[in-house]
Protein backbone atom coordinates (compact mmCIF):
# COMPACT_ATOMS: atom_id res chain seq x y z
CA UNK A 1 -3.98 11.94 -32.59
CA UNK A 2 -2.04 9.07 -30.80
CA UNK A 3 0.47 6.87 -31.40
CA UNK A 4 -1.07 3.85 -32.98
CA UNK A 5 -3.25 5.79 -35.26
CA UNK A 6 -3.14 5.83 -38.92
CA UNK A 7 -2.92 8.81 -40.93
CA UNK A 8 -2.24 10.53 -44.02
CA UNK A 9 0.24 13.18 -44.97
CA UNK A 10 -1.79 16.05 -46.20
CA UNK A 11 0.84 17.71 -47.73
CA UNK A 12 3.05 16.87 -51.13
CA UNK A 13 1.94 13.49 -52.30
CA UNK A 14 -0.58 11.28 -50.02
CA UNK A 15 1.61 8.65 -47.86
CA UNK A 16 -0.74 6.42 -45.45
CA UNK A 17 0.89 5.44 -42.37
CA UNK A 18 1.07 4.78 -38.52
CA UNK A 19 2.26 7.35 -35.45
CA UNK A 20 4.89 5.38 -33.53
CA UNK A 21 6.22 7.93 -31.50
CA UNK A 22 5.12 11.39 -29.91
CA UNK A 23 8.23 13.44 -30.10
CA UNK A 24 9.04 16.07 -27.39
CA UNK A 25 11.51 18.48 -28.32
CA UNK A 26 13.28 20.99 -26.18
CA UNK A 27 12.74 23.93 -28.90
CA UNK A 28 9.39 23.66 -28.12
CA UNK A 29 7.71 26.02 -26.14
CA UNK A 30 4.71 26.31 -23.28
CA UNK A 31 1.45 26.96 -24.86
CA UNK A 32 2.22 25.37 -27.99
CA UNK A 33 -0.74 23.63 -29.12
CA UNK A 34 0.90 21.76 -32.44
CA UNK A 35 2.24 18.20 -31.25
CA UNK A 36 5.21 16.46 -33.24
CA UNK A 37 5.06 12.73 -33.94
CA UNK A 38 7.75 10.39 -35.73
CA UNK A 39 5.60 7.93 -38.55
CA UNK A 40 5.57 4.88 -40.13
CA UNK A 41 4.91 5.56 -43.51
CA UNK A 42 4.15 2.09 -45.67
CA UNK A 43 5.04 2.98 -49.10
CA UNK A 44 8.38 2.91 -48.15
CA UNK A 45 8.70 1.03 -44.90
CA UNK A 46 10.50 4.07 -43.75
CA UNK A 47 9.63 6.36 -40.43
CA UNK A 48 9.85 10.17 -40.86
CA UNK A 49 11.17 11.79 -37.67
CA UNK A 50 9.17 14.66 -36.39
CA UNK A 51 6.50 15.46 -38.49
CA UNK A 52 4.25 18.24 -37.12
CA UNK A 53 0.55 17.19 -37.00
CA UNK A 54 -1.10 19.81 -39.01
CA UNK A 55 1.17 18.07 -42.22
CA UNK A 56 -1.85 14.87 -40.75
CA UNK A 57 -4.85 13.84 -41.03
CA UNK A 58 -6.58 10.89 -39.15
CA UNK A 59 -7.87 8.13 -40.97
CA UNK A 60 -10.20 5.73 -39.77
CA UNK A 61 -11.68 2.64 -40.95
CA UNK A 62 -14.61 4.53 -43.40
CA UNK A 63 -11.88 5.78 -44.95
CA UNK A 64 -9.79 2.84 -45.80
CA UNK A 65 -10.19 1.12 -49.02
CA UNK A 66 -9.30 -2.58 -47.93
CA UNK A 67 -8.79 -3.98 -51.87
């Protein structure tokens, strides 16, 4: 995953949104393979800082419904 892709939250209720940031903290350790992004989510128009990215899943266009 990237910023710029869209994903889903796979955990709690399903929110669709967009990686806008990859988030580097200073906590974080060498070796650690787990990334950390901040995300757009659209159901609220609100960005959710530092969400770990096995809480996401990658979407891509197959599995969009466009209605």
């Amino acid at each position: 995953m990237e910023v710029g892709d869209l994903v889903q939250h796979t955990r709690g209720w399903p929110r669709r949104g967009i990686i806008v940031k990859r988030v580097h903290l200073c906590s974080q350790t060498r070796g650690v393979a787990n990334k950390i992004y901040d995300v757009f989510w659209q159901d609220d128009s609100s960005i959710e800082h530092e969400v770990w990215d096995y809480n996401l899943e990658s979407l891509n266009e197959k599995s969009l419904d466009f209605q």
